[in-house]
PDB file of N, CA and C in Angstrom:
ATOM      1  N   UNK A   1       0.853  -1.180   0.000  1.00  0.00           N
ATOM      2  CA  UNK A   1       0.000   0.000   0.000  1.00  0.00           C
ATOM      3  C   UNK A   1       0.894   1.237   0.000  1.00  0.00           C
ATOM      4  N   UNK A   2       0.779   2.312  -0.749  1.00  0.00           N
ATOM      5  CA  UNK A   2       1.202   3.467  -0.776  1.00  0.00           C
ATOM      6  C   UNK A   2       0.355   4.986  -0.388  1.00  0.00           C
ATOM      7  N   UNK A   3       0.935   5.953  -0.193  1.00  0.00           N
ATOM      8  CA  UNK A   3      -0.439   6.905   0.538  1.00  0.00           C
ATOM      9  C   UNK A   3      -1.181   7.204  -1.265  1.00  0.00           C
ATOM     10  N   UNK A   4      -0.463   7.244  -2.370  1.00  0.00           N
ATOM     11  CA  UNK A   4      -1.624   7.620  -3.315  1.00  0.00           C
ATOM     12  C   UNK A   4      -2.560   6.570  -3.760  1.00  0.00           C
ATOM     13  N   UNK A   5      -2.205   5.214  -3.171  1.00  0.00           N
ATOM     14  CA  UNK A   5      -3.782   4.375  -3.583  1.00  0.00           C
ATOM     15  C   UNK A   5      -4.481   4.393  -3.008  1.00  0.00           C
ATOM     16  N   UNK A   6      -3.960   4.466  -1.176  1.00  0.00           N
ATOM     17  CA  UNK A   6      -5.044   5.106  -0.337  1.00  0.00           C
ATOM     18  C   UNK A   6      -6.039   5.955  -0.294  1.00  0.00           C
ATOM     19  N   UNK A   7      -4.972   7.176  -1.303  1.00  0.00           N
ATOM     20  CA  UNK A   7      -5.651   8.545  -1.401  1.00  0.00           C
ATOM     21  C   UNK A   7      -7.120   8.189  -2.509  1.00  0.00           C
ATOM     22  N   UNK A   8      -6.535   7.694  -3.506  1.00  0.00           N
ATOM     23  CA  UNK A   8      -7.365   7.357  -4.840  1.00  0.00           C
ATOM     24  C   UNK A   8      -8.800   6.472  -4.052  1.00  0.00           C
ATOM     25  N   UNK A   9      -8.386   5.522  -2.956  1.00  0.00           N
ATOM     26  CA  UNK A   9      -9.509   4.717  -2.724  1.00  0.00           C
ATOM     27  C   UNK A   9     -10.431   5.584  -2.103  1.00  0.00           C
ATOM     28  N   UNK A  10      -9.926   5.809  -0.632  1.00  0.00           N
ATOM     29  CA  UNK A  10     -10.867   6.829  -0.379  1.00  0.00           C
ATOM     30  C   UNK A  10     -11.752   8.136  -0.472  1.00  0.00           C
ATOM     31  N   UNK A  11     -10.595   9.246  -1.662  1.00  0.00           N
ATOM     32  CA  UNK A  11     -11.761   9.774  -2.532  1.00  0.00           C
ATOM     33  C   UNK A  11     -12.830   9.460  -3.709  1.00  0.00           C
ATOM     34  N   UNK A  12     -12.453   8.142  -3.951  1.00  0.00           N
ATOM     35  CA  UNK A  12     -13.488   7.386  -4.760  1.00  0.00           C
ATOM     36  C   UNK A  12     -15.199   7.050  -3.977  1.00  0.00           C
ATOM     37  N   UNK A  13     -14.677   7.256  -2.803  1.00  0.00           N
ATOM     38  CA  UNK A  13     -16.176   6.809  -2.115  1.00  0.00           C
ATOM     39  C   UNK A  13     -17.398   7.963  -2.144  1.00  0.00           C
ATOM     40  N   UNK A  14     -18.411   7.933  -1.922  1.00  0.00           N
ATOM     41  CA  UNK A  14     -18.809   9.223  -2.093  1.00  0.00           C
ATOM     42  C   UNK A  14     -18.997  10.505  -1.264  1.00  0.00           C
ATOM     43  N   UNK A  15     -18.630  11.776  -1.032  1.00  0.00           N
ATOM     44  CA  UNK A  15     -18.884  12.951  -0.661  1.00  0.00           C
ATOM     45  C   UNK A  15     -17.509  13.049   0.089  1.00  0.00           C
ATOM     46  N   UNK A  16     -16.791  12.293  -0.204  1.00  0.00           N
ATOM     47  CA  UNK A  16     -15.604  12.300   0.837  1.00  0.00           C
ATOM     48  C   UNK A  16     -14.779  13.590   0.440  1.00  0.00           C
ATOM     49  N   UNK A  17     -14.026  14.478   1.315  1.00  0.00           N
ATOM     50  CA  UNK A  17     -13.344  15.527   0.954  1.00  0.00           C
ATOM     51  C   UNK A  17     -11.801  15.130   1.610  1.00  0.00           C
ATOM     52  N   UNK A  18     -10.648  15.337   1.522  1.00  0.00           N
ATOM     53  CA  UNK A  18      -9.262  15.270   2.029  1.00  0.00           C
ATOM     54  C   UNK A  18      -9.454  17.245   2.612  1.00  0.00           C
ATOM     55  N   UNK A  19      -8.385  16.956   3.844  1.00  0.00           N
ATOM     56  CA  UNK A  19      -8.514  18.329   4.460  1.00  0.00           C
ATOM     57  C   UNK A  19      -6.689  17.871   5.056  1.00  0.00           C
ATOM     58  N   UNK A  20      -6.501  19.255   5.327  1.00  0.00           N
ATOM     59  CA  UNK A  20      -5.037  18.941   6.476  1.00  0.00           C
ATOM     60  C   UNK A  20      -5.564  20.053   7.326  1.00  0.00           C
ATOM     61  N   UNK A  21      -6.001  19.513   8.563  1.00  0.00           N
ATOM     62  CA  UNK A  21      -7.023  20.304   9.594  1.00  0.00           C
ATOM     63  C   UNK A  21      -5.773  20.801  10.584  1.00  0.00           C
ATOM     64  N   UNK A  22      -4.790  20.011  10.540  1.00  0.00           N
ATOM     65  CA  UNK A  22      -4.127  19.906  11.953  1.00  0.00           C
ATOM     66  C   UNK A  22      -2.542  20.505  11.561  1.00  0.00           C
ATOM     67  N   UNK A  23      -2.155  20.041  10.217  1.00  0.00           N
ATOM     68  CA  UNK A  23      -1.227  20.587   9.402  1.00  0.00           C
ATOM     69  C   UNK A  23      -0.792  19.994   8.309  1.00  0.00           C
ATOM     70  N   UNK A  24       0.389  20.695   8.098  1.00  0.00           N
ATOM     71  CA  UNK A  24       0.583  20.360   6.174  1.00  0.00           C
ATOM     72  C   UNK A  24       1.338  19.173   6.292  1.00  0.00           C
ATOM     73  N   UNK A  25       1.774  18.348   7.212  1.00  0.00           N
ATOM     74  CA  UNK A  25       1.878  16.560   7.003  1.00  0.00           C
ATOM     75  C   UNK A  25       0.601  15.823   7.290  1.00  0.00           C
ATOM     76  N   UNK A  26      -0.422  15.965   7.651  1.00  0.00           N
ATOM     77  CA  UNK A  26      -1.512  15.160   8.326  1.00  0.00           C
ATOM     78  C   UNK A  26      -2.953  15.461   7.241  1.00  0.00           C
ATOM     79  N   UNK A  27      -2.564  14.115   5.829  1.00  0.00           N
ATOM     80  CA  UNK A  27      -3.878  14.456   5.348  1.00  0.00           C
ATOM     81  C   UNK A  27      -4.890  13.501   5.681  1.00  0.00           C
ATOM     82  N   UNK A  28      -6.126  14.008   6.279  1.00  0.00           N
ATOM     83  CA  UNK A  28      -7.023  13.731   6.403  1.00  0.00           C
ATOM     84  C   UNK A  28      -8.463  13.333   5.583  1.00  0.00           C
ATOM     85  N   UNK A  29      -9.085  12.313   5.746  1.00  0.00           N
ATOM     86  CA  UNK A  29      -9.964  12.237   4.794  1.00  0.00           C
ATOM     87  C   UNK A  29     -11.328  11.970   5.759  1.00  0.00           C
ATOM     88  N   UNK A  30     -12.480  13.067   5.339  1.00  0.00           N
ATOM     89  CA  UNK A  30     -13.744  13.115   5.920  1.00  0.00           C
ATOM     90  C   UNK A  30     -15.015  12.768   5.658  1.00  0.00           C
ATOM     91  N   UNK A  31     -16.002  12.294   6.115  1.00  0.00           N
ATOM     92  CA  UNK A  31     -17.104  12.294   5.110  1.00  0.00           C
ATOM     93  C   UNK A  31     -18.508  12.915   6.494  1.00  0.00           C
ATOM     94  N   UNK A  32     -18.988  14.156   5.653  1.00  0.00           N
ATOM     95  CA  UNK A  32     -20.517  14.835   6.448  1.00  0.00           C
ATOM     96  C   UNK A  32     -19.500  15.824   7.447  1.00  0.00           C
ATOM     97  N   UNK A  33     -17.710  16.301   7.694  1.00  0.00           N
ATOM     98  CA  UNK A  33     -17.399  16.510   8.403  1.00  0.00           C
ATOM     99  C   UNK A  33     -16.604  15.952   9.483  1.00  0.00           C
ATOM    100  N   UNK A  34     -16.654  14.639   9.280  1.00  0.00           N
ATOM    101  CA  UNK A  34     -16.347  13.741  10.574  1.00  0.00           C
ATOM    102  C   UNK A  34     -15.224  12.825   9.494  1.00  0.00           C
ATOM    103  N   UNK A  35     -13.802  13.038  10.421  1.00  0.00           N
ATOM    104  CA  UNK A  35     -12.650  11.914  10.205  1.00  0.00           C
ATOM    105  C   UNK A  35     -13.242  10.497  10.083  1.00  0.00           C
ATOM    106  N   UNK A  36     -12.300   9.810   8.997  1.00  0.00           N
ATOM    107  CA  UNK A  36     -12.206   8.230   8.793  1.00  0.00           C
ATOM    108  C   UNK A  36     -11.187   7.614   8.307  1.00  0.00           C
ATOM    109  N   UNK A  37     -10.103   8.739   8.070  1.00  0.00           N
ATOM    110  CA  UNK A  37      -8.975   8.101   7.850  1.00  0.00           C
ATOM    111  C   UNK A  37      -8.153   9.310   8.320  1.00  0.00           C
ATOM    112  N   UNK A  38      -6.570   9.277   8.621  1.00  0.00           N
ATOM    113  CA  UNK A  38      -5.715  10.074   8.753  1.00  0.00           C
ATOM    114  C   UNK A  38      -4.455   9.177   8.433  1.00  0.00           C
ATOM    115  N   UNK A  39      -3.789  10.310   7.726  1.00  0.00           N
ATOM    116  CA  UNK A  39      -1.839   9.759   7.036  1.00  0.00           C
ATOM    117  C   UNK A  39      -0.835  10.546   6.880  1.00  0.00           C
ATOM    118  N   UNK A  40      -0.010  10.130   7.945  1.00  0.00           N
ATOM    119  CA  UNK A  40       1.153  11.454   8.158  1.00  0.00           C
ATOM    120  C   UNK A  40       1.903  10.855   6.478  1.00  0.00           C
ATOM    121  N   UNK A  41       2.167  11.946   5.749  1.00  0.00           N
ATOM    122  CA  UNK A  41       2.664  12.379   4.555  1.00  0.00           C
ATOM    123  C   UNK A  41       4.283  12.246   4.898  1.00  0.00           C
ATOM    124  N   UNK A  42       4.707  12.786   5.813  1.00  0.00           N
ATOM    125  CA  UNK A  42       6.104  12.311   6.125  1.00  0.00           C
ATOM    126  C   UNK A  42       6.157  10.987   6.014  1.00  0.00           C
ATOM    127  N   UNK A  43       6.346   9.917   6.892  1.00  0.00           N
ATOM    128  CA  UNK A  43       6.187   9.166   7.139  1.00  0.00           C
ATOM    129  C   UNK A  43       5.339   8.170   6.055  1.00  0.00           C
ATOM    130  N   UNK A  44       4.205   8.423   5.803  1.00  0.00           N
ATOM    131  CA  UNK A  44       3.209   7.593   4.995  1.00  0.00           C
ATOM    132  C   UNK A  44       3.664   6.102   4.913  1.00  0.00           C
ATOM    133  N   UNK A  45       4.040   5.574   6.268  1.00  0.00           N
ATOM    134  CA  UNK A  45       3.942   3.685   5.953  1.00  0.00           C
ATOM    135  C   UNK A  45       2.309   3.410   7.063  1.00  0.00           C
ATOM    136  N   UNK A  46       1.916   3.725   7.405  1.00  0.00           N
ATOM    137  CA  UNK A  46       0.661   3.487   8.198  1.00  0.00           C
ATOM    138  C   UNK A  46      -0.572   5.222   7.971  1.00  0.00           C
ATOM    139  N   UNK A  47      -1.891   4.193   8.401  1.00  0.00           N
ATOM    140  CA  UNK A  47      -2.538   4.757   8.142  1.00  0.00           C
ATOM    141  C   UNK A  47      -3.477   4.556   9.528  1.00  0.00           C
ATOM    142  N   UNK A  48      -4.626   5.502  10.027  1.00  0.00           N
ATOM    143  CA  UNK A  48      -5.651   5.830  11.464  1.00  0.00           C
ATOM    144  C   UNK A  48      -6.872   5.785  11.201  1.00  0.00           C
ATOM    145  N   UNK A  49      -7.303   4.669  11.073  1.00  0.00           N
ATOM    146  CA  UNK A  49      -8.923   4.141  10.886  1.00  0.00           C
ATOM    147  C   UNK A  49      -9.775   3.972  12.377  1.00  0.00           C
ATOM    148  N   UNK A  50     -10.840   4.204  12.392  1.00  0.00           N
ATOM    149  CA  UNK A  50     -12.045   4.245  13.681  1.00  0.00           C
ATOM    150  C   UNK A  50     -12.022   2.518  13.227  1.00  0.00           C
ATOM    151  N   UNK A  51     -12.066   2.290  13.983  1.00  0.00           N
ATOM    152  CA  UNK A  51     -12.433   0.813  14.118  1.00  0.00           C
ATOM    153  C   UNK A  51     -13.722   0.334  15.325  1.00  0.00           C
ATOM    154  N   UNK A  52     -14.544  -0.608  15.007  1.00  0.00           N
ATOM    155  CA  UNK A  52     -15.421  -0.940  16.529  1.00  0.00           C
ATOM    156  C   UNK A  52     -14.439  -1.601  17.364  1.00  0.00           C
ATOM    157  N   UNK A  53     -15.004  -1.435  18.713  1.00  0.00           N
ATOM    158  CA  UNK A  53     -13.465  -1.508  19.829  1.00  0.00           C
ATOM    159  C   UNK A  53     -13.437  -3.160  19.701  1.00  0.00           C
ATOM    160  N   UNK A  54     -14.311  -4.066  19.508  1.00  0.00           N
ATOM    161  CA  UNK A  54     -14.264  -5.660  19.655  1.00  0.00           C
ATOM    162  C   UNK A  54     -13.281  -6.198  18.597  1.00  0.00           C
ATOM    163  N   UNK A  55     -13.661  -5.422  17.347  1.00  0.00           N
ATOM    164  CA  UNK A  55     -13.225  -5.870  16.408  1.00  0.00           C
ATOM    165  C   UNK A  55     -11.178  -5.181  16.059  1.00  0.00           C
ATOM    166  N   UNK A  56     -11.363  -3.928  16.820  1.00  0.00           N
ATOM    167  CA  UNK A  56     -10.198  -3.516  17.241  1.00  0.00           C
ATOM    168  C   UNK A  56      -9.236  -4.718  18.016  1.00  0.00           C
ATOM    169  N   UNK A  57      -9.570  -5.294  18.782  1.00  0.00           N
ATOM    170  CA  UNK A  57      -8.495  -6.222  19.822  1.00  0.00           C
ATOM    171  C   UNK A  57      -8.231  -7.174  18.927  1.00  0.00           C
ATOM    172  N   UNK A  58      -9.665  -8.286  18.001  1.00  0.00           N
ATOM    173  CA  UNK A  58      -9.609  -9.204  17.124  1.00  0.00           C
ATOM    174  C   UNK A  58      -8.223  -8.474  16.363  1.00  0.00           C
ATOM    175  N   UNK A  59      -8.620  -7.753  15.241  1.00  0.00           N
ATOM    176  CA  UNK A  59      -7.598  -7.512  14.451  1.00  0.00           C
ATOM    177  C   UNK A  59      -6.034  -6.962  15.368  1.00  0.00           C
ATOM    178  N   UNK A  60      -5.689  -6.594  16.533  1.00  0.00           N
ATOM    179  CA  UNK A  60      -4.671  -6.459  16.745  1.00  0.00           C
ATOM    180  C   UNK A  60      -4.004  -7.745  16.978  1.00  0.00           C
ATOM    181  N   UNK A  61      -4.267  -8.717  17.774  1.00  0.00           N
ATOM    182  CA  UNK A  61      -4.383  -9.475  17.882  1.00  0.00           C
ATOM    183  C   UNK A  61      -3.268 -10.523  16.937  1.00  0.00           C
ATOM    184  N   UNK A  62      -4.179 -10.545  15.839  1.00  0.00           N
ATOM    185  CA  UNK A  62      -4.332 -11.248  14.704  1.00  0.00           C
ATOM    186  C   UNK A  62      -3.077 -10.679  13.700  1.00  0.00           C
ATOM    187  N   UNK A  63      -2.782  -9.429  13.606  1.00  0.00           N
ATOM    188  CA  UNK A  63      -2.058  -8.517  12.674  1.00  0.00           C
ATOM    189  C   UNK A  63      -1.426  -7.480  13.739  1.00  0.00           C
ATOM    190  N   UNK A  64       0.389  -7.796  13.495  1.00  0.00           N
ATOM    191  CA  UNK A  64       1.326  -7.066  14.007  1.00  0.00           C
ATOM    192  C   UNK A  64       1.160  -5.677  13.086  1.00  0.00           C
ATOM    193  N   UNK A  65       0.450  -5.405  12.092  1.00  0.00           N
ATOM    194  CA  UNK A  65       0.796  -4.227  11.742  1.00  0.00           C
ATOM    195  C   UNK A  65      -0.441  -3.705  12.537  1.00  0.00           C
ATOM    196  N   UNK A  66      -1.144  -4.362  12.854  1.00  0.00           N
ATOM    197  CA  UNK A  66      -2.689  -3.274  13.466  1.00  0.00           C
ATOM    198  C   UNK A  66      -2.047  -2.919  14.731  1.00  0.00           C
ATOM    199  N   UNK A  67      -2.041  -1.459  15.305  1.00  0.00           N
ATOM    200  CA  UNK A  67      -2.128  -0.957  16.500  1.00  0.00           C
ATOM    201  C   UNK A  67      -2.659  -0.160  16.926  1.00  0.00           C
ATOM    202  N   UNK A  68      -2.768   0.330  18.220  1.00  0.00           N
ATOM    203  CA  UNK A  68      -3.939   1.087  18.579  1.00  0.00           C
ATOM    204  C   UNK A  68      -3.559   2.558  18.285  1.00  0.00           C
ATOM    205  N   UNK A  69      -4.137   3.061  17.666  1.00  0.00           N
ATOM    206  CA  UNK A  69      -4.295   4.099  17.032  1.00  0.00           C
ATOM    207  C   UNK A  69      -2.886   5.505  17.889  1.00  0.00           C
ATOM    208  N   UNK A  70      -2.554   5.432  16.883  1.00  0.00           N
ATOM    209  CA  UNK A  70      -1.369   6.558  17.470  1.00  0.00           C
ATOM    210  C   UNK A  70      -2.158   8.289  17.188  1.00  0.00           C
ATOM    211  N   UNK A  71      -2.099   8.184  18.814  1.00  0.00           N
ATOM    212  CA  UNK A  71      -2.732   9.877  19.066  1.00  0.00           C
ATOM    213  C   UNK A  71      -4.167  10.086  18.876  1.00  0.00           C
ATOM    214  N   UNK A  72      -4.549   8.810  19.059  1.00  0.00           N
ATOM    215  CA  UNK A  72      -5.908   8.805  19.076  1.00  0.00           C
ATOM    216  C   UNK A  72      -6.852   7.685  20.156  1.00  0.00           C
ATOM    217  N   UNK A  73      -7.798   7.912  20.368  1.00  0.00           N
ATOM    218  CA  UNK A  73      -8.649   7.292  21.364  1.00  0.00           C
ATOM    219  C   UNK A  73      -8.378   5.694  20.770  1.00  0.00           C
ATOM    220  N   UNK A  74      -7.337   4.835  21.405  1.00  0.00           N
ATOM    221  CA  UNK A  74      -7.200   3.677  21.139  1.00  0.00           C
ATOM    222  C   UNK A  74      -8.401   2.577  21.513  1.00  0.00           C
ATOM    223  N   UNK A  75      -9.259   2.795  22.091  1.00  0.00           N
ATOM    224  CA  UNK A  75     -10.678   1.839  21.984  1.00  0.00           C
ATOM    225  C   UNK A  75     -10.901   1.805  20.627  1.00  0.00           C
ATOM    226  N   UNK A  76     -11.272   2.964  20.065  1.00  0.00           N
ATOM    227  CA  UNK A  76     -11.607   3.155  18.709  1.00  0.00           C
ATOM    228  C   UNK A  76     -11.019   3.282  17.607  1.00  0.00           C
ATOM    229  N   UNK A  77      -9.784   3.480  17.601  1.00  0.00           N
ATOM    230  CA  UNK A  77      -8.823   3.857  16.333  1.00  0.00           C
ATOM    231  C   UNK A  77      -7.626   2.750  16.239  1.00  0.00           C
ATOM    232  N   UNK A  78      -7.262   2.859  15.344  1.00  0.00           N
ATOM    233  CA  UNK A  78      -5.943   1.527  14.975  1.00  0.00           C
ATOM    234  C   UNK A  78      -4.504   2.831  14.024  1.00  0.00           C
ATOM    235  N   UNK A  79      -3.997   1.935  14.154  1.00  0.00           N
ATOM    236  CA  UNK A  79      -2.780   2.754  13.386  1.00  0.00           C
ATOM    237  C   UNK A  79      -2.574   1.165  12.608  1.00  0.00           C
ATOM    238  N   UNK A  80      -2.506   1.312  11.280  1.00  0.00           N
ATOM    239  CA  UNK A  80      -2.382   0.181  10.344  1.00  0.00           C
ATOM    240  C   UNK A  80      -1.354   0.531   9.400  1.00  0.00           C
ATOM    241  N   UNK A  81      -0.040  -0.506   9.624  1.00  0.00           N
ATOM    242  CA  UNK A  81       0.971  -0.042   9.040  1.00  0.00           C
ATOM    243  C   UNK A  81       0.943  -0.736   7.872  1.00  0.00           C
ATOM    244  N   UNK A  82       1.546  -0.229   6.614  1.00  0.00           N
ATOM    245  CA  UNK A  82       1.707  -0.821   5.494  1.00  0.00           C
ATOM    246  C   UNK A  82       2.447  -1.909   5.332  1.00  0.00           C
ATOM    247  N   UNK A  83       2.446  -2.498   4.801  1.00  0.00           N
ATOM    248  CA  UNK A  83       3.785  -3.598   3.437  1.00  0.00           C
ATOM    249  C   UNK A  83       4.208  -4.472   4.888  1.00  0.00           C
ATOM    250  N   UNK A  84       3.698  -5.060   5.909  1.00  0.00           N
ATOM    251  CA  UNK A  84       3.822  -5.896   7.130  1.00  0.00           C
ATOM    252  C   UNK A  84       2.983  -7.106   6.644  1.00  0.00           C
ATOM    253  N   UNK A  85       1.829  -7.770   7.434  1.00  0.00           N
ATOM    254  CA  UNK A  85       1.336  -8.862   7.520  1.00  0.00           C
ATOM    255  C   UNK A  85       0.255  -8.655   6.566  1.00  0.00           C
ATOM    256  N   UNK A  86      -0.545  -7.532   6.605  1.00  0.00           N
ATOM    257  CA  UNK A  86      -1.405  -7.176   6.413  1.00  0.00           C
ATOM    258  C   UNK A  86      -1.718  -7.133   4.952  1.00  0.00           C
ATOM    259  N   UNK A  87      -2.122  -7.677   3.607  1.00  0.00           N
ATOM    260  CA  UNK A  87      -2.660  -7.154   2.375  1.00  0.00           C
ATOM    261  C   UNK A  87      -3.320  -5.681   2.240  1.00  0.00           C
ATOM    262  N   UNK A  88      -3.496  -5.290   1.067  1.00  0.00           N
ATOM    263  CA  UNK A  88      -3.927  -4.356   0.414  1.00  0.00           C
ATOM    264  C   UNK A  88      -5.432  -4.302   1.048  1.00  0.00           C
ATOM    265  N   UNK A  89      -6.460  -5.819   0.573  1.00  0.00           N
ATOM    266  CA  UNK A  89      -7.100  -6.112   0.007  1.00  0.00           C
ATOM    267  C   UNK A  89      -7.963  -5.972   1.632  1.00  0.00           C
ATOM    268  N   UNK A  90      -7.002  -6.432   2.468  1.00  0.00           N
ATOM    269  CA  UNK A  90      -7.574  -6.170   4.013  1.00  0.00           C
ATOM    270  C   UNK A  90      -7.731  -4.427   4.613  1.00  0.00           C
ATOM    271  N   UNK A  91      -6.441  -4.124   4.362  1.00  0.00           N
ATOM    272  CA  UNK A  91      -6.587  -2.705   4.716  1.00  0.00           C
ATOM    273  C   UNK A  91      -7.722  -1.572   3.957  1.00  0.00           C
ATOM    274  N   UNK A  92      -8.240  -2.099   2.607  1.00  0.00           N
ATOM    275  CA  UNK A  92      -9.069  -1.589   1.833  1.00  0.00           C
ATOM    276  C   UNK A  92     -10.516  -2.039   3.004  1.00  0.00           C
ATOM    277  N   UNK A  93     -10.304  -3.409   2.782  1.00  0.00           N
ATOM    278  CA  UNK A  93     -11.767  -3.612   3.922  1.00  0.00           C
ATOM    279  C   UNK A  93     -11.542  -2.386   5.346  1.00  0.00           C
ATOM    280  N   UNK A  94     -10.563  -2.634   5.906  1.00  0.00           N
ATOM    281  CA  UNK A  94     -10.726  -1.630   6.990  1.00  0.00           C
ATOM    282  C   UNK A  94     -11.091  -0.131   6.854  1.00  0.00           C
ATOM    283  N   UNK A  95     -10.852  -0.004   5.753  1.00  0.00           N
ATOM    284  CA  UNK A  95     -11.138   1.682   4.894  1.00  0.00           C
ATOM    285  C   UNK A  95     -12.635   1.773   5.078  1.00  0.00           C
ATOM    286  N   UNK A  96     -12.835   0.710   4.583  1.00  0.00           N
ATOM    287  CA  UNK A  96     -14.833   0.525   4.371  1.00  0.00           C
ATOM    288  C   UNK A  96     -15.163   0.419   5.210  1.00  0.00           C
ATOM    289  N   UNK A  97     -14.380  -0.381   6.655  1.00  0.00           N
ATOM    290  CA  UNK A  97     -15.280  -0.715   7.840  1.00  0.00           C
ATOM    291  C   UNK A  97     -15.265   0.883   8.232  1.00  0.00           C
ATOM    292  N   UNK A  98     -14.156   2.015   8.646  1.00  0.00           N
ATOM    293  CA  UNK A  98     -14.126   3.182   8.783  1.00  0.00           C
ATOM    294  C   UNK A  98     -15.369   3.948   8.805  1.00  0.00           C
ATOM    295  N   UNK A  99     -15.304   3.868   7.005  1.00  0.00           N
ATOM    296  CA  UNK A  99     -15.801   5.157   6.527  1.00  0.00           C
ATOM    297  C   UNK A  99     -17.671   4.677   6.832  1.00  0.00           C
ATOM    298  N   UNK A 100     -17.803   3.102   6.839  1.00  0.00           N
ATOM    299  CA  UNK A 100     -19.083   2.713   6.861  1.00  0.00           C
ATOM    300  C   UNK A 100     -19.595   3.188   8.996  1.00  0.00           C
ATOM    301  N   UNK A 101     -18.433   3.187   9.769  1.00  0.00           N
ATOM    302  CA  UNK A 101     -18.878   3.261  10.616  1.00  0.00           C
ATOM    303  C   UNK A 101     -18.996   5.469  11.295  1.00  0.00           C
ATOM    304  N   UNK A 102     -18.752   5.671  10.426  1.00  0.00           N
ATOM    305  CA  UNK A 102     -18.565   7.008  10.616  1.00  0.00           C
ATOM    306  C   UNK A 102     -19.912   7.868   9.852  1.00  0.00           C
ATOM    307  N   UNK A 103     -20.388   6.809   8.417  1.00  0.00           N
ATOM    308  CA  UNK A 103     -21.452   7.412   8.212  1.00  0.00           C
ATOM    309  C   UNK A 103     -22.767   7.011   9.026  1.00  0.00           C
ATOM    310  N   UNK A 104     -22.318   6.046   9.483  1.00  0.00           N
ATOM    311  CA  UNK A 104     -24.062   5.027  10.220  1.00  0.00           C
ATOM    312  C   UNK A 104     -23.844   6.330  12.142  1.00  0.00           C
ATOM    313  N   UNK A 105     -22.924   7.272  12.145  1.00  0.00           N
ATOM    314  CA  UNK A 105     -22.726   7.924  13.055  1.00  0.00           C
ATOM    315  C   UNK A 105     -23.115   9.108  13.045  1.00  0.00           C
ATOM    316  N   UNK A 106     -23.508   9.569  11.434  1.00  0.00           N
ATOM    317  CA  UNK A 106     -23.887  10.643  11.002  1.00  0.00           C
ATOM    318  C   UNK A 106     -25.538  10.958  11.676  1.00  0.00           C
ATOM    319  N   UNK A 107     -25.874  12.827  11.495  1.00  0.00           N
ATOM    320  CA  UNK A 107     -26.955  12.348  11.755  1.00  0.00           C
ATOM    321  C   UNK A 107     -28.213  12.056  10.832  1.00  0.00           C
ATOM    322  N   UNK A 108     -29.480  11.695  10.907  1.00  0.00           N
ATOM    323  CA  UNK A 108     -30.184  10.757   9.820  1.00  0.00           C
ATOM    324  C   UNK A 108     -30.218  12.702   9.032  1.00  0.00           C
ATOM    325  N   UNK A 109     -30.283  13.544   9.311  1.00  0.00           N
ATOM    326  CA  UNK A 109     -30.269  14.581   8.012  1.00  0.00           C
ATOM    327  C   UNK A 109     -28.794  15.173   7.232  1.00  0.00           C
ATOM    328  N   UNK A 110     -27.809  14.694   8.284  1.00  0.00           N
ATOM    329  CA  UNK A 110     -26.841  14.934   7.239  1.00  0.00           C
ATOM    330  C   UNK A 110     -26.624  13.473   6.295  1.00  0.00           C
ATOM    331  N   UNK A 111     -27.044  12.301   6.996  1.00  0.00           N
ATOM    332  CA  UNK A 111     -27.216  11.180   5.546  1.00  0.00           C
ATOM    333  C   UNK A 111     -28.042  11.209   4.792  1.00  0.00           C
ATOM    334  N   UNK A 112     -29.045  12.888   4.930  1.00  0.00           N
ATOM    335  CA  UNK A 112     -30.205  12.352   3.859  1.00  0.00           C
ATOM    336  C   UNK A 112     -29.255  13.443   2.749  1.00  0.00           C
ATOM    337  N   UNK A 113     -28.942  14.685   3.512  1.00  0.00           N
ATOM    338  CA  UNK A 113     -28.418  15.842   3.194  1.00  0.00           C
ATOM    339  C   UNK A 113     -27.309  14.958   1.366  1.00  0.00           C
ATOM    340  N   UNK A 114     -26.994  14.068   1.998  1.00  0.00           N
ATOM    341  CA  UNK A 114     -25.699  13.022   1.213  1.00  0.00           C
ATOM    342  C   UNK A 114     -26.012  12.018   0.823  1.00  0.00           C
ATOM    343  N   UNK A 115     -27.327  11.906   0.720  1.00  0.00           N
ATOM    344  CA  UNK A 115     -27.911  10.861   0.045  1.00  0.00           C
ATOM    345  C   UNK A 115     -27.364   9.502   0.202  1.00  0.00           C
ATOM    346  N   UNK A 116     -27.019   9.081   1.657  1.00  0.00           N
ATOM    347  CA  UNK A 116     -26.537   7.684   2.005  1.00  0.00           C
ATOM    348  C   UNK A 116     -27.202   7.096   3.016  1.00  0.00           C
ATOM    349  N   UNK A 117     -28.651   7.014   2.647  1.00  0.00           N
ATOM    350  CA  UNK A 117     -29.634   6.268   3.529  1.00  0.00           C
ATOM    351  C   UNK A 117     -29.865   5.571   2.499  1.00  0.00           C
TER     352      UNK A 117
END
């Protein structure tokens, strides 16, 4: 995984915007407003997905690259490092579990607002 297929996947989804809220290494990707991914640009071998906290321990667990989210509420977030145990094909699922758990968080008028009801 590299940060521009990342980049490519997750603005492919819909309404998603990239922001650097915090600064010019930390791009961020949002959807309705609300984070679902973050990737230090320096650095760019890992990436900061919301994860559900059960499924958080499973996958750490399971995958030395999954960890609990660096600089972020580790119940909920993972830090998922690249080119380790982990496939593409998995970290893409974790993208989706993200961005799917961030919109079902939205509220029901900004998912109507975005047409993802």
């Amino acid at each position: 995984m590299d940060v521009e297929t990342l980049r490519n996947y997750c603005l492919n989804k819909p309404h998603v915007e990239e922001d650097f809220p915090f600064d010019e290494d930390t791009l961020v990707f949002k959807i309705g407003g609300k984070l679902f991914a973050l990737i230090s640009l320096k650095s760019n071998s890992s990436v900061n997905l919301k994860c559900d906290p059960e499924k958080a321990i499973e996958l750490r667990e399971a995958y030395h690259a999954v960890q609990p989210g660096y600089h972020m509420n580790k119940k909920h977030w993972n830090t998922v490092h690249f080119n380790e145990d982990l496939e593409d094909k998995i970290i893409f699922e974790l993208i989706d579990h993200s961005f799917a758990l961030i919109v079902n968080g939205l509220s029901k008028k900004v998912r109507t607002e975005l047409n993802l009801t």
